[in-house]
PDB file of N, CA and C in Angstrom:
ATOM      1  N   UNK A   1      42.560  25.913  95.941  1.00  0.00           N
ATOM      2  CA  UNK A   1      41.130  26.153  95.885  1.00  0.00           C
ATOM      3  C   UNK A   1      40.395  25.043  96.624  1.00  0.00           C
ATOM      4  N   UNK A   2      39.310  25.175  96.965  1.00  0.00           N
ATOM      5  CA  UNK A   2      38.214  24.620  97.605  1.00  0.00           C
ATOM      6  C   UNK A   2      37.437  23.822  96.689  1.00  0.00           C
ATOM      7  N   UNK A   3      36.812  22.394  97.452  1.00  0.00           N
ATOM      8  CA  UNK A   3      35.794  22.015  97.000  1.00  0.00           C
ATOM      9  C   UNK A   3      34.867  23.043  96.403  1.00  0.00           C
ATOM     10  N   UNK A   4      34.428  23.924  97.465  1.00  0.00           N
ATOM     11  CA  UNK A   4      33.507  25.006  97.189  1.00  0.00           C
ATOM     12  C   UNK A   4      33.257  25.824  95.387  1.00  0.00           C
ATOM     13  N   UNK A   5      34.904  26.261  95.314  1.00  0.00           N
ATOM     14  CA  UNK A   5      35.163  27.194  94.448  1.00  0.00           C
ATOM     15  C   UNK A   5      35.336  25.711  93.327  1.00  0.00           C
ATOM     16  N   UNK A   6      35.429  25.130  92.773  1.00  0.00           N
ATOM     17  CA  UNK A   6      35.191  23.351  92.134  1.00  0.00           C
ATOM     18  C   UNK A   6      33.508  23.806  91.931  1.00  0.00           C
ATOM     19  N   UNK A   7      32.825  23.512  92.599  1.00  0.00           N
ATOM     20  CA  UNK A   7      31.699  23.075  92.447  1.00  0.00           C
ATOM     21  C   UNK A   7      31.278  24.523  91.528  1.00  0.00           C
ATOM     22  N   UNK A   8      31.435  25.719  91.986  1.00  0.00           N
ATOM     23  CA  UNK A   8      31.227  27.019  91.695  1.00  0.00           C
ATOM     24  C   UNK A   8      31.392  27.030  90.313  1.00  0.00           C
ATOM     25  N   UNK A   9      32.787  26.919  89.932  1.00  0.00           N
ATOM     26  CA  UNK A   9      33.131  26.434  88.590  1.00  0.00           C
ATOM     27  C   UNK A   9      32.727  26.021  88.007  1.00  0.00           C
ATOM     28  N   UNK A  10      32.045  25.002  88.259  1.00  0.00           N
ATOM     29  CA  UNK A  10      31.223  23.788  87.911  1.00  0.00           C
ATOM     30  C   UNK A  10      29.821  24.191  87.435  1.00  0.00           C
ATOM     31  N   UNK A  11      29.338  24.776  88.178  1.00  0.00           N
ATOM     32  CA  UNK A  11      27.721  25.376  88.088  1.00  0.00           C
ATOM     33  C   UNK A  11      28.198  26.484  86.654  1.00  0.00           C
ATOM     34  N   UNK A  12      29.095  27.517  86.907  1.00  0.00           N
ATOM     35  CA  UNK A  12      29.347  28.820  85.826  1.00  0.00           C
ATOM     36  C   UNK A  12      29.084  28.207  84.602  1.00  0.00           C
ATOM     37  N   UNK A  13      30.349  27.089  84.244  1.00  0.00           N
ATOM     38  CA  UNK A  13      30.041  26.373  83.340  1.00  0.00           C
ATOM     39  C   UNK A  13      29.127  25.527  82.554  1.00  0.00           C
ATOM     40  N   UNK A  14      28.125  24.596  83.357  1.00  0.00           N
ATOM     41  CA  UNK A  14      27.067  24.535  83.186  1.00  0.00           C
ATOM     42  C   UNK A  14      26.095  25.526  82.756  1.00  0.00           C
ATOM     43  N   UNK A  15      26.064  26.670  83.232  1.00  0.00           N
ATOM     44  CA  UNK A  15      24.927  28.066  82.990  1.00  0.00           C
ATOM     45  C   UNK A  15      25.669  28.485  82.092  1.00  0.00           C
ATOM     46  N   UNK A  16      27.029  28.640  81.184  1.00  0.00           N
ATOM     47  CA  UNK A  16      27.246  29.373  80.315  1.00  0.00           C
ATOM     48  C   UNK A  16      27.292  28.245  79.354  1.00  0.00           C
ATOM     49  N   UNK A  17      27.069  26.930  79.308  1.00  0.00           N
ATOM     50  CA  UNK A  17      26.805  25.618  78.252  1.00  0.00           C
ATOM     51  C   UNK A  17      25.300  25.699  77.804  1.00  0.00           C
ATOM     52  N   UNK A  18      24.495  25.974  78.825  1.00  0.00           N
ATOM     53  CA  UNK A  18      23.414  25.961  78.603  1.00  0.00           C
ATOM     54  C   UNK A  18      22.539  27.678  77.901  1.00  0.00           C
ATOM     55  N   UNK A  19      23.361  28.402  78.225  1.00  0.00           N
ATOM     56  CA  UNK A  19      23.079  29.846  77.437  1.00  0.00           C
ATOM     57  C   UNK A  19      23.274  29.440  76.029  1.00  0.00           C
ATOM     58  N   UNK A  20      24.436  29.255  76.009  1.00  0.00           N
ATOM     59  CA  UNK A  20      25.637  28.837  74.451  1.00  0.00           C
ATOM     60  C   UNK A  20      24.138  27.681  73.531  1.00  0.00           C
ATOM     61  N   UNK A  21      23.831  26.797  74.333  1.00  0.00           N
ATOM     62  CA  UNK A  21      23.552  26.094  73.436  1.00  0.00           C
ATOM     63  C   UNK A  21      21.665  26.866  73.699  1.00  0.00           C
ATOM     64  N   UNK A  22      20.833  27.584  74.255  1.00  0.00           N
ATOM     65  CA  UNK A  22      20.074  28.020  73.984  1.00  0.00           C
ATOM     66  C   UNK A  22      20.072  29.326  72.629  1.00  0.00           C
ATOM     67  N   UNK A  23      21.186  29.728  72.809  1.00  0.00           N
ATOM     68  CA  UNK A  23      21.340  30.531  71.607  1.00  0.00           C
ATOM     69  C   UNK A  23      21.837  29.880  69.980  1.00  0.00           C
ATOM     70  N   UNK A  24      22.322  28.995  70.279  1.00  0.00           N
ATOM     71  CA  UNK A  24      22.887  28.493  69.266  1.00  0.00           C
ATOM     72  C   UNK A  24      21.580  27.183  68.624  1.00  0.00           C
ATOM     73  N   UNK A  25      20.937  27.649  68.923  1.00  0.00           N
ATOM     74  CA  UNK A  25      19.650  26.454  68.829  1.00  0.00           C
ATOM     75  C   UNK A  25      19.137  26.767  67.536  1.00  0.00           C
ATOM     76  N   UNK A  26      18.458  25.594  66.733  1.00  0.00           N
ATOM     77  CA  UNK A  26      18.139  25.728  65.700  1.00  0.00           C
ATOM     78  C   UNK A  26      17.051  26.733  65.812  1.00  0.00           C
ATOM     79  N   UNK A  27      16.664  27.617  64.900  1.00  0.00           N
ATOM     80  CA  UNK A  27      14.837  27.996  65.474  1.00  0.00           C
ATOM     81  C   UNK A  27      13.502  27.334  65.293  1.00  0.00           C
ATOM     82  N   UNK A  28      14.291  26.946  64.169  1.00  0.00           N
ATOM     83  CA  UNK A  28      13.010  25.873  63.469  1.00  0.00           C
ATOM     84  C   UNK A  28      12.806  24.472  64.727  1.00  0.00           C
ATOM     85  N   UNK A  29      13.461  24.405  65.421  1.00  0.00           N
ATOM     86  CA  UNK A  29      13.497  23.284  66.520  1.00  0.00           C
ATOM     87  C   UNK A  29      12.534  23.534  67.360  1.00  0.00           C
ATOM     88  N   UNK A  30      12.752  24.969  67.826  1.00  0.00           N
ATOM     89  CA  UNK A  30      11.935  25.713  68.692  1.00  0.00           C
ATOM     90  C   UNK A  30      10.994  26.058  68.032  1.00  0.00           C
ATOM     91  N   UNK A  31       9.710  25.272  68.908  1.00  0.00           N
ATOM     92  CA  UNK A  31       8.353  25.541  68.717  1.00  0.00           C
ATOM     93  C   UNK A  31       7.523  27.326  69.197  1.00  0.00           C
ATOM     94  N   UNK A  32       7.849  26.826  71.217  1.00  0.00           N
ATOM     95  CA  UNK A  32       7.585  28.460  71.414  1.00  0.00           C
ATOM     96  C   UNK A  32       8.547  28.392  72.684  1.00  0.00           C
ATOM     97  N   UNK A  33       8.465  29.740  73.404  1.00  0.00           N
ATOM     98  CA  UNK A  33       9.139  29.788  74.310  1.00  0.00           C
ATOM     99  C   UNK A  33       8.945  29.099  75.333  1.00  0.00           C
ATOM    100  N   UNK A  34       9.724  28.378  76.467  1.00  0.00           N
ATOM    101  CA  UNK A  34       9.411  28.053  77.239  1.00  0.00           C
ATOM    102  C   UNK A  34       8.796  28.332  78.403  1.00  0.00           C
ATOM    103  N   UNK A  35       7.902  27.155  79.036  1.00  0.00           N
ATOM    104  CA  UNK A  35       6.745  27.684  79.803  1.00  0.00           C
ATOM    105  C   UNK A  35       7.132  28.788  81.649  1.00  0.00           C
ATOM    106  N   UNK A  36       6.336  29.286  81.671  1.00  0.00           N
ATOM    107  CA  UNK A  36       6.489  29.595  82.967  1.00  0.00           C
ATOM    108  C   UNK A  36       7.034  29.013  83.923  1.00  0.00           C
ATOM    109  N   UNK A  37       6.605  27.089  84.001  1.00  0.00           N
ATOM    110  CA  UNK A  37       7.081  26.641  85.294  1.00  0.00           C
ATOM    111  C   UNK A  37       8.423  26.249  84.859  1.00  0.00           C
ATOM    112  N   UNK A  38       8.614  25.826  83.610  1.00  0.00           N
ATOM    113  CA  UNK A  38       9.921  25.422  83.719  1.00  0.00           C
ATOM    114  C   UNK A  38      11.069  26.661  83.821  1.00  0.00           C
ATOM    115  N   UNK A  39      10.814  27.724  83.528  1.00  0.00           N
ATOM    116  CA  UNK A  39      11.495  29.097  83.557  1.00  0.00           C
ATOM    117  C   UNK A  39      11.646  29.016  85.509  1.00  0.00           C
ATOM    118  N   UNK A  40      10.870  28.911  86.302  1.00  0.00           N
ATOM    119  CA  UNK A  40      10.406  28.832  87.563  1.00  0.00           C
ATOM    120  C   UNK A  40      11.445  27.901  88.458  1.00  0.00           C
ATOM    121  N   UNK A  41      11.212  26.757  87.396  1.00  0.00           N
ATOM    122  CA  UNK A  41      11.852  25.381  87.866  1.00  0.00           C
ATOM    123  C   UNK A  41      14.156  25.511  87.837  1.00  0.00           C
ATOM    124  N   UNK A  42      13.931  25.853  86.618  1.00  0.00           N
ATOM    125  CA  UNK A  42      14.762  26.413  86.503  1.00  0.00           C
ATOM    126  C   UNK A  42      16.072  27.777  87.491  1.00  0.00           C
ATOM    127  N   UNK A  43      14.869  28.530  87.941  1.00  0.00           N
ATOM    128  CA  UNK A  43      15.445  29.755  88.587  1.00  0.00           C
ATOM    129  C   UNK A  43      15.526  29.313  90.082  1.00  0.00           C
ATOM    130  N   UNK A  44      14.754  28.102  90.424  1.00  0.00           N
ATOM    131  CA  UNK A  44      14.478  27.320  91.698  1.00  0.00           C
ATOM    132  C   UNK A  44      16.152  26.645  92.170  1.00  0.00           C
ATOM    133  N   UNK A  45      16.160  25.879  91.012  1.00  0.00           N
ATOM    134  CA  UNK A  45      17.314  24.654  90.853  1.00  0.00           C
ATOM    135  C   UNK A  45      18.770  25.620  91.221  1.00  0.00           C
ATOM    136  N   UNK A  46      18.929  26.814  90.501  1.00  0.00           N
ATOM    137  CA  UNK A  46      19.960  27.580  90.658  1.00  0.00           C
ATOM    138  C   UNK A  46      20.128  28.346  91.606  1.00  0.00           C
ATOM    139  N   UNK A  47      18.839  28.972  92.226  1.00  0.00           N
ATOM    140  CA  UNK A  47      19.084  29.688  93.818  1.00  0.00           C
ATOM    141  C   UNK A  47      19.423  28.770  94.363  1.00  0.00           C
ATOM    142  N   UNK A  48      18.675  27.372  94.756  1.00  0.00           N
ATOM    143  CA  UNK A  48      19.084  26.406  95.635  1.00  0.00           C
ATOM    144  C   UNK A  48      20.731  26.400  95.824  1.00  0.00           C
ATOM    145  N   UNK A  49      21.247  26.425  94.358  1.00  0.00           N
ATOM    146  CA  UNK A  49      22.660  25.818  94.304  1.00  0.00           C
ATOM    147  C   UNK A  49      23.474  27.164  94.952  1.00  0.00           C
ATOM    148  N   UNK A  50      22.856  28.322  94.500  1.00  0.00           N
ATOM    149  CA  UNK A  50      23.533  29.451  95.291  1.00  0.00           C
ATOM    150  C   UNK A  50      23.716  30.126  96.795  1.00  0.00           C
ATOM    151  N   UNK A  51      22.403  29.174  97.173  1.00  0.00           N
ATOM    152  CA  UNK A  51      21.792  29.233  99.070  1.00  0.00           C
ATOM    153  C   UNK A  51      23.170  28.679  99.302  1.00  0.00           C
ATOM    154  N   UNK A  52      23.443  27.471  98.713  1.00  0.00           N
ATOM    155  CA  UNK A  52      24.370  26.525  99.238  1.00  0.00           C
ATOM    156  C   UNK A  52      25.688  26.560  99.104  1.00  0.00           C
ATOM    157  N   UNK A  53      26.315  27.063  97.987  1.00  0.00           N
ATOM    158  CA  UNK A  53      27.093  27.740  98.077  1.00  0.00           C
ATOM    159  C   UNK A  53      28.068  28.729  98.693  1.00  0.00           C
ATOM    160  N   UNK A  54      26.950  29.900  99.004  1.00  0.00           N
ATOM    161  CA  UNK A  54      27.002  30.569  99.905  1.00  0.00           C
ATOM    162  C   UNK A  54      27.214  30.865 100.957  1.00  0.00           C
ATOM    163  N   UNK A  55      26.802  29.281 101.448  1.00  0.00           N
ATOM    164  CA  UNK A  55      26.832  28.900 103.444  1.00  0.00           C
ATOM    165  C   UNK A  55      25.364  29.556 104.058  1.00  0.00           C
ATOM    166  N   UNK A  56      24.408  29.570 103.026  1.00  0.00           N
ATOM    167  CA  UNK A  56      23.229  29.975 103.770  1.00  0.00           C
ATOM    168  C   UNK A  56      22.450  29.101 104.676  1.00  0.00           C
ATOM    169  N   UNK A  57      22.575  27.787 104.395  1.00  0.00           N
ATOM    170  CA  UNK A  57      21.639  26.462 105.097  1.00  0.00           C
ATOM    171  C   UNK A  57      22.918  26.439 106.444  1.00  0.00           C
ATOM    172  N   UNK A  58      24.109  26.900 106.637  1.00  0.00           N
ATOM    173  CA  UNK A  58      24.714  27.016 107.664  1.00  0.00           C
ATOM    174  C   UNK A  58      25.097  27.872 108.283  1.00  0.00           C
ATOM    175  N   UNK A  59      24.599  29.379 108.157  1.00  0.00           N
ATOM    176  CA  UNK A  59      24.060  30.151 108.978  1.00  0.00           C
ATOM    177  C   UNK A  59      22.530  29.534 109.801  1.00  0.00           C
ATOM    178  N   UNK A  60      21.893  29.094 109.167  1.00  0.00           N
ATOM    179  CA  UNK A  60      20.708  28.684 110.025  1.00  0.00           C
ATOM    180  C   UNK A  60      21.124  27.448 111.157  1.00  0.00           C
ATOM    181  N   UNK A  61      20.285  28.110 112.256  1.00  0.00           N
ATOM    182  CA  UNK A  61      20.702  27.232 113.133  1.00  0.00           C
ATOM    183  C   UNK A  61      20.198  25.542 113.276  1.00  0.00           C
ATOM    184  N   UNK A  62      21.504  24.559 113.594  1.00  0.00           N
ATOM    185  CA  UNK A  62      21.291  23.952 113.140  1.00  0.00           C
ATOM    186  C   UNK A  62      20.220  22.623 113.435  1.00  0.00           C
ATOM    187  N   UNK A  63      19.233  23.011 114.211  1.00  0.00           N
ATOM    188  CA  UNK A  63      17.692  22.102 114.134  1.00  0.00           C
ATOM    189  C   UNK A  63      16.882  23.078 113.435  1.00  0.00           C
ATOM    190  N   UNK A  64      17.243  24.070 112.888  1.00  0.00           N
ATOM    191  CA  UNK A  64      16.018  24.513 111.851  1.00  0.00           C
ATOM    192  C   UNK A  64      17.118  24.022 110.202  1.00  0.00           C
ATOM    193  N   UNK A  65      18.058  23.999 110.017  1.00  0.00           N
ATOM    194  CA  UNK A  65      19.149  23.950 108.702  1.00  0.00           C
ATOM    195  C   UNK A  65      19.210  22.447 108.329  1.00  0.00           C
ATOM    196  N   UNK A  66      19.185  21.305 109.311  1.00  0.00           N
ATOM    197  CA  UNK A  66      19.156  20.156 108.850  1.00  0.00           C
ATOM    198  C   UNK A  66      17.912  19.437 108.532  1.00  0.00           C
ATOM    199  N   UNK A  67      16.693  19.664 109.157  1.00  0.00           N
ATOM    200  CA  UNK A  67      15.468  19.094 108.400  1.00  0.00           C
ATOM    201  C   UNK A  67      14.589  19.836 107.297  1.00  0.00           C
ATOM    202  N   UNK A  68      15.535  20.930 106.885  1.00  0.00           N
ATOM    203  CA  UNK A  68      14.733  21.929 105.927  1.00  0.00           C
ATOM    204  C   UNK A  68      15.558  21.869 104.690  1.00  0.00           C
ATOM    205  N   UNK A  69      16.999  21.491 105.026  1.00  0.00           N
ATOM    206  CA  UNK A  69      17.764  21.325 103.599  1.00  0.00           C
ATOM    207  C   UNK A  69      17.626  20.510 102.439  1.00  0.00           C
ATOM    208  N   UNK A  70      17.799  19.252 102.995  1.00  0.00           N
ATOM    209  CA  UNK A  70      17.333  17.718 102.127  1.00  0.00           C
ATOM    210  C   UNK A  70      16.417  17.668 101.350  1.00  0.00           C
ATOM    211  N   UNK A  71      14.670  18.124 102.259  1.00  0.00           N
ATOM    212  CA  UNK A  71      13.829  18.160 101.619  1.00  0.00           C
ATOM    213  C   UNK A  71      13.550  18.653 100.788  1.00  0.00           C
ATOM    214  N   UNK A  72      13.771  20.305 100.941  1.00  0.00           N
ATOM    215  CA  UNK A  72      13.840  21.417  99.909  1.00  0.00           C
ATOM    216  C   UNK A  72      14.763  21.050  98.581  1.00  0.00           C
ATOM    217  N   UNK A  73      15.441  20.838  99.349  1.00  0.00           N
ATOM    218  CA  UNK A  73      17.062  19.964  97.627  1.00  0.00           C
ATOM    219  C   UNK A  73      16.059  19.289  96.971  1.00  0.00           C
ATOM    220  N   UNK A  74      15.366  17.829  97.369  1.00  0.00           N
ATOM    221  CA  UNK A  74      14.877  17.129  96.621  1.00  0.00           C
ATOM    222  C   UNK A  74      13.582  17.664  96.272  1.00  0.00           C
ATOM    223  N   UNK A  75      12.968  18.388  96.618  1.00  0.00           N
ATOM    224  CA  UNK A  75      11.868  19.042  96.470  1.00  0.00           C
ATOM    225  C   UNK A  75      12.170  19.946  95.108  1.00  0.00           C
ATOM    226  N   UNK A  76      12.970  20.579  95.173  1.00  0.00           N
ATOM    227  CA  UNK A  76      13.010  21.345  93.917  1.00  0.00           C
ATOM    228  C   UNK A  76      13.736  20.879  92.461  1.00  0.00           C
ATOM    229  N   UNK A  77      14.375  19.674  93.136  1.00  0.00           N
ATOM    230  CA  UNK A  77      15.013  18.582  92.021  1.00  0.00           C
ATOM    231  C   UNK A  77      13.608  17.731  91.606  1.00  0.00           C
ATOM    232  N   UNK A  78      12.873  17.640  92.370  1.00  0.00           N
ATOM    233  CA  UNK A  78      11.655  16.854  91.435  1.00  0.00           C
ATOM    234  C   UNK A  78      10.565  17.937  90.484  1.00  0.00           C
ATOM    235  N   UNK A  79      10.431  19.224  91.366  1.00  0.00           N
ATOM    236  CA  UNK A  79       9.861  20.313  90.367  1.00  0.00           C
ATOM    237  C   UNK A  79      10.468  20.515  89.112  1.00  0.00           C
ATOM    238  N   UNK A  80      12.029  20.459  89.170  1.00  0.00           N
ATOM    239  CA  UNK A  80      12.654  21.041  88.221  1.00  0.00           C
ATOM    240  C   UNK A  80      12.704  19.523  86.677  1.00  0.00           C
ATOM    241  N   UNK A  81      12.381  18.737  87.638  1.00  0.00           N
ATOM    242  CA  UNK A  81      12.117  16.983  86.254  1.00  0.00           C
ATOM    243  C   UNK A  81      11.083  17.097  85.846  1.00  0.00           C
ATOM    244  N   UNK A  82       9.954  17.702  86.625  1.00  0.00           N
ATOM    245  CA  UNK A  82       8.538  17.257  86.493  1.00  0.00           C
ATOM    246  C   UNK A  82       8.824  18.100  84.976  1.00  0.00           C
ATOM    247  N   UNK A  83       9.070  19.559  85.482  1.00  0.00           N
ATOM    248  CA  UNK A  83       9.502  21.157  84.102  1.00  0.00           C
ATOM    249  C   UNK A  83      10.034  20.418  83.052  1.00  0.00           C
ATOM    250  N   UNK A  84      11.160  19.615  83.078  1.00  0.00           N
ATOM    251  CA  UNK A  84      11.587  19.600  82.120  1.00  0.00           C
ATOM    252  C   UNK A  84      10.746  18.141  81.035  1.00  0.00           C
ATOM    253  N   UNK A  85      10.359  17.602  81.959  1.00  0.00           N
ATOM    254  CA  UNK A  85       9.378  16.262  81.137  1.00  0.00           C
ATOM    255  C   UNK A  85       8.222  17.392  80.605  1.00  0.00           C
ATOM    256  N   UNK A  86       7.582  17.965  81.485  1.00  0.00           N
ATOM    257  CA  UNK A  86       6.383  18.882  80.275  1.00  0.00           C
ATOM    258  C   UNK A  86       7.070  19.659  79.137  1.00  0.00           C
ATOM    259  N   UNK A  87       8.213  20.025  79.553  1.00  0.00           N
ATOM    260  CA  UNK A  87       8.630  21.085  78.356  1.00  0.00           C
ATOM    261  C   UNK A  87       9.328  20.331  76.956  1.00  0.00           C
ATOM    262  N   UNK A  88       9.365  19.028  77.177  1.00  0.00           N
ATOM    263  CA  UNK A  88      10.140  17.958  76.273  1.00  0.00           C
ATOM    264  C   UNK A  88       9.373  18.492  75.123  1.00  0.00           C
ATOM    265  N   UNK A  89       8.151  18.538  74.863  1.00  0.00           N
ATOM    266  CA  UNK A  89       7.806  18.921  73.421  1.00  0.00           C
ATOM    267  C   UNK A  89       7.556  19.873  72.788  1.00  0.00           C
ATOM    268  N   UNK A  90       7.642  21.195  73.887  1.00  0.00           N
ATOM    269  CA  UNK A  90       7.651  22.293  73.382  1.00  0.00           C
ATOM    270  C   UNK A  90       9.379  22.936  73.110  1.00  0.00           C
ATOM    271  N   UNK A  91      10.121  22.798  73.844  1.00  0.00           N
ATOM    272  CA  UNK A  91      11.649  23.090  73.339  1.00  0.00           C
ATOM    273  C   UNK A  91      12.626  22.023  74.157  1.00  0.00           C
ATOM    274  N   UNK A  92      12.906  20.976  73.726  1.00  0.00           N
ATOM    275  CA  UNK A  92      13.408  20.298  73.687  1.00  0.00           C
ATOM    276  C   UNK A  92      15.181  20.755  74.381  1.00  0.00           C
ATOM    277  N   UNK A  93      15.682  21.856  73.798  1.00  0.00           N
ATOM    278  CA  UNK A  93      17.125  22.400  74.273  1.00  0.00           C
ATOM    279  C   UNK A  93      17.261  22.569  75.789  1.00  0.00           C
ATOM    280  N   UNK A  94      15.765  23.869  76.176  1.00  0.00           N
ATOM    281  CA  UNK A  94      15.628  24.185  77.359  1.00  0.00           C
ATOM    282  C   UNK A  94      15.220  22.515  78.412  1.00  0.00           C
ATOM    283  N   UNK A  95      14.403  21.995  78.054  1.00  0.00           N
ATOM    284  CA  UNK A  95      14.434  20.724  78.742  1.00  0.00           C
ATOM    285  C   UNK A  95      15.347  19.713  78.999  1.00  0.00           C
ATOM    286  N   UNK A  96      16.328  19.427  77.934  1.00  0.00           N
ATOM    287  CA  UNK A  96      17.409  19.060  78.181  1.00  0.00           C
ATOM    288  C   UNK A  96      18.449  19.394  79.651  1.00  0.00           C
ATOM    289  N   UNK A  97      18.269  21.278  79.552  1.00  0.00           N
ATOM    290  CA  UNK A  97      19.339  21.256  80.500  1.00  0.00           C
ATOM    291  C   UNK A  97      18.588  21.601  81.940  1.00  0.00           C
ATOM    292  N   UNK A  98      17.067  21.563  81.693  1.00  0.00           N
ATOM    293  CA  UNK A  98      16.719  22.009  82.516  1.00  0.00           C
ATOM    294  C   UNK A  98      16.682  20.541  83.660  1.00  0.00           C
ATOM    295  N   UNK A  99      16.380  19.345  82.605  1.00  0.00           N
ATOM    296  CA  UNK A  99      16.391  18.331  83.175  1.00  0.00           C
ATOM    297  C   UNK A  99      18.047  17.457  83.902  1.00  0.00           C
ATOM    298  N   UNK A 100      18.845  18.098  83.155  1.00  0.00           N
ATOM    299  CA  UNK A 100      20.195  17.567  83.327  1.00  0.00           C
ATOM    300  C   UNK A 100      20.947  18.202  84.444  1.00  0.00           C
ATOM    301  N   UNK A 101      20.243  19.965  84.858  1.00  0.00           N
ATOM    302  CA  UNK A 101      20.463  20.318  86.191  1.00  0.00           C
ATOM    303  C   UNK A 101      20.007  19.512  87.165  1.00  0.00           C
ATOM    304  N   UNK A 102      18.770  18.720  87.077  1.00  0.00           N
ATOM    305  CA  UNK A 102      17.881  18.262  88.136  1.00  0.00           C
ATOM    306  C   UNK A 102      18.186  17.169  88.365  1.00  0.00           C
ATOM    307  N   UNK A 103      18.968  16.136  87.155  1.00  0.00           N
ATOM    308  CA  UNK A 103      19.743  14.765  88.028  1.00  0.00           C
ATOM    309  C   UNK A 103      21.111  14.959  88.399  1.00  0.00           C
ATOM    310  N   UNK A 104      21.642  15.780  88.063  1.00  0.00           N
ATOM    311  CA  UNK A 104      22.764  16.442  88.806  1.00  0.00           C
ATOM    312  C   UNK A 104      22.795  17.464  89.891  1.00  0.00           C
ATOM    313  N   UNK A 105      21.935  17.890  90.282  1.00  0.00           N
ATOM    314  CA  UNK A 105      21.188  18.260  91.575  1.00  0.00           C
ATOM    315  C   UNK A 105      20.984  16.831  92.489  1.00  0.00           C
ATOM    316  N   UNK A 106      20.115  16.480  92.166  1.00  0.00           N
ATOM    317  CA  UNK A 106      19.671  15.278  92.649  1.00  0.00           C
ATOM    318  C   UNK A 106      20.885  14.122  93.385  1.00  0.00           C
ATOM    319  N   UNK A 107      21.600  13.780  92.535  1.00  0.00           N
ATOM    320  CA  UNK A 107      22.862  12.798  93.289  1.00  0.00           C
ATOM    321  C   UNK A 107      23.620  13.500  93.899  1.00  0.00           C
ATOM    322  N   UNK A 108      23.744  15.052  93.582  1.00  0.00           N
ATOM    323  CA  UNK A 108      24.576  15.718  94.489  1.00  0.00           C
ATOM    324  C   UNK A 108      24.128  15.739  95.907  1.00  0.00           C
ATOM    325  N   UNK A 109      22.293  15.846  96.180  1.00  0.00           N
ATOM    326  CA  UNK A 109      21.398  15.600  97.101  1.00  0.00           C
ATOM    327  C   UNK A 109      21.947  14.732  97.999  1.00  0.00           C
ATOM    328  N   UNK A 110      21.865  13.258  97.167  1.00  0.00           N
ATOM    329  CA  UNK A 110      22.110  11.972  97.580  1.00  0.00           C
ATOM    330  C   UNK A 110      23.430  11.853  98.026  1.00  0.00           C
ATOM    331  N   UNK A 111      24.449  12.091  97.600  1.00  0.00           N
ATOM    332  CA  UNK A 111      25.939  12.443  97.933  1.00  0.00           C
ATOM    333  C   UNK A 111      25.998  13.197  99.413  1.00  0.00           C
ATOM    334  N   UNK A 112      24.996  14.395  99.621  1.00  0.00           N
ATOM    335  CA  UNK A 112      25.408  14.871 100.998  1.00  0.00           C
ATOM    336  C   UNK A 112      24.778  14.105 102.019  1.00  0.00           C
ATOM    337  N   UNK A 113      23.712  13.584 101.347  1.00  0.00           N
ATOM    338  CA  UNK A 113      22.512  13.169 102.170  1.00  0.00           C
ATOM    339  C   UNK A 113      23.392  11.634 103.201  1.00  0.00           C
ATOM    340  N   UNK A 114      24.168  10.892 102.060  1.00  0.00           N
ATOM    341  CA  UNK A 114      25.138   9.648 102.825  1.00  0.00           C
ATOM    342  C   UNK A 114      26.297  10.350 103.612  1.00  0.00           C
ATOM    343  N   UNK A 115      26.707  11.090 102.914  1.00  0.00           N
ATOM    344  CA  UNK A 115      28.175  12.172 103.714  1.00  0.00           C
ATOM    345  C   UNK A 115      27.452  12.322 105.077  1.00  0.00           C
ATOM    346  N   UNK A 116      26.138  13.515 105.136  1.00  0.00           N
ATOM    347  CA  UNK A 116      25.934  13.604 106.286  1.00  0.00           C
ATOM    348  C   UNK A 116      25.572  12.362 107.614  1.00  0.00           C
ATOM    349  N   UNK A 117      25.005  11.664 106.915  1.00  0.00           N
ATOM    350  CA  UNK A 117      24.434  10.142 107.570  1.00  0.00           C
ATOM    351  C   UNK A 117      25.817   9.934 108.655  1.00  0.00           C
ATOM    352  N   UNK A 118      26.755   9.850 108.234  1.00  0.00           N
ATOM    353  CA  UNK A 118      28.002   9.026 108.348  1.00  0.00           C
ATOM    354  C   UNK A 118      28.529   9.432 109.811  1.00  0.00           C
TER     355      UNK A 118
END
């Protein structure tokens, strides 16, 4: 197997940790549902990971694929912190992972960002 199919793995698991423990959540914990942006922030963080996955930022050719990738990565890794810091007091579970996608997004960012440098 591939790095690729690793990382893939990697993400499934994460999204079925984070189902598991949204269901398994106290209720009384949960105040109300979570907000729009972080639902947003959320669905952001995971297409990203699936563009990439995919080989979509490398179908694009590559002076439009290399100054549009990085930014967008970190761009939606800071939407997806900003989501999960507002949502800290309304459900705490969903913020957790919403925030724990976004620094693990984030160094993964930083990880290609030196790879590519090199």
């Amino acid at each position: 197997m591939g790095l690729t199919s690793y990382i893939a793995i990697g993400i499934a698991f994460v999204v079925l940790t984070m189902v598991l423990l949204m269901f398994k959540a106290d209720k009384k914990d949960i105040k109300r549902k979570p907000h729009l942006l972080s639902w947003l922030a959320l669905c952001l963080i995971i297409l990203n990971w699936f563009l990439y996955l995919f080989g979509f930022y490398a179908m694009l050719p590559q002076k439009i694929g290399n100054p549009i990738f990085i930014p967008i990565w970190f761009l939606v890794c800071i939407i997806s912190f900003i989501a999960a810091v507002k949502e800290f007091r309304n459900n705490r579970i969903f913020a957790i992972v919403s925030g724990g996608l976004s620094v693990l997004s984030s160094i993964f960012g930083v990880l290609i960002l030196i790879i590519g440098s090199m």
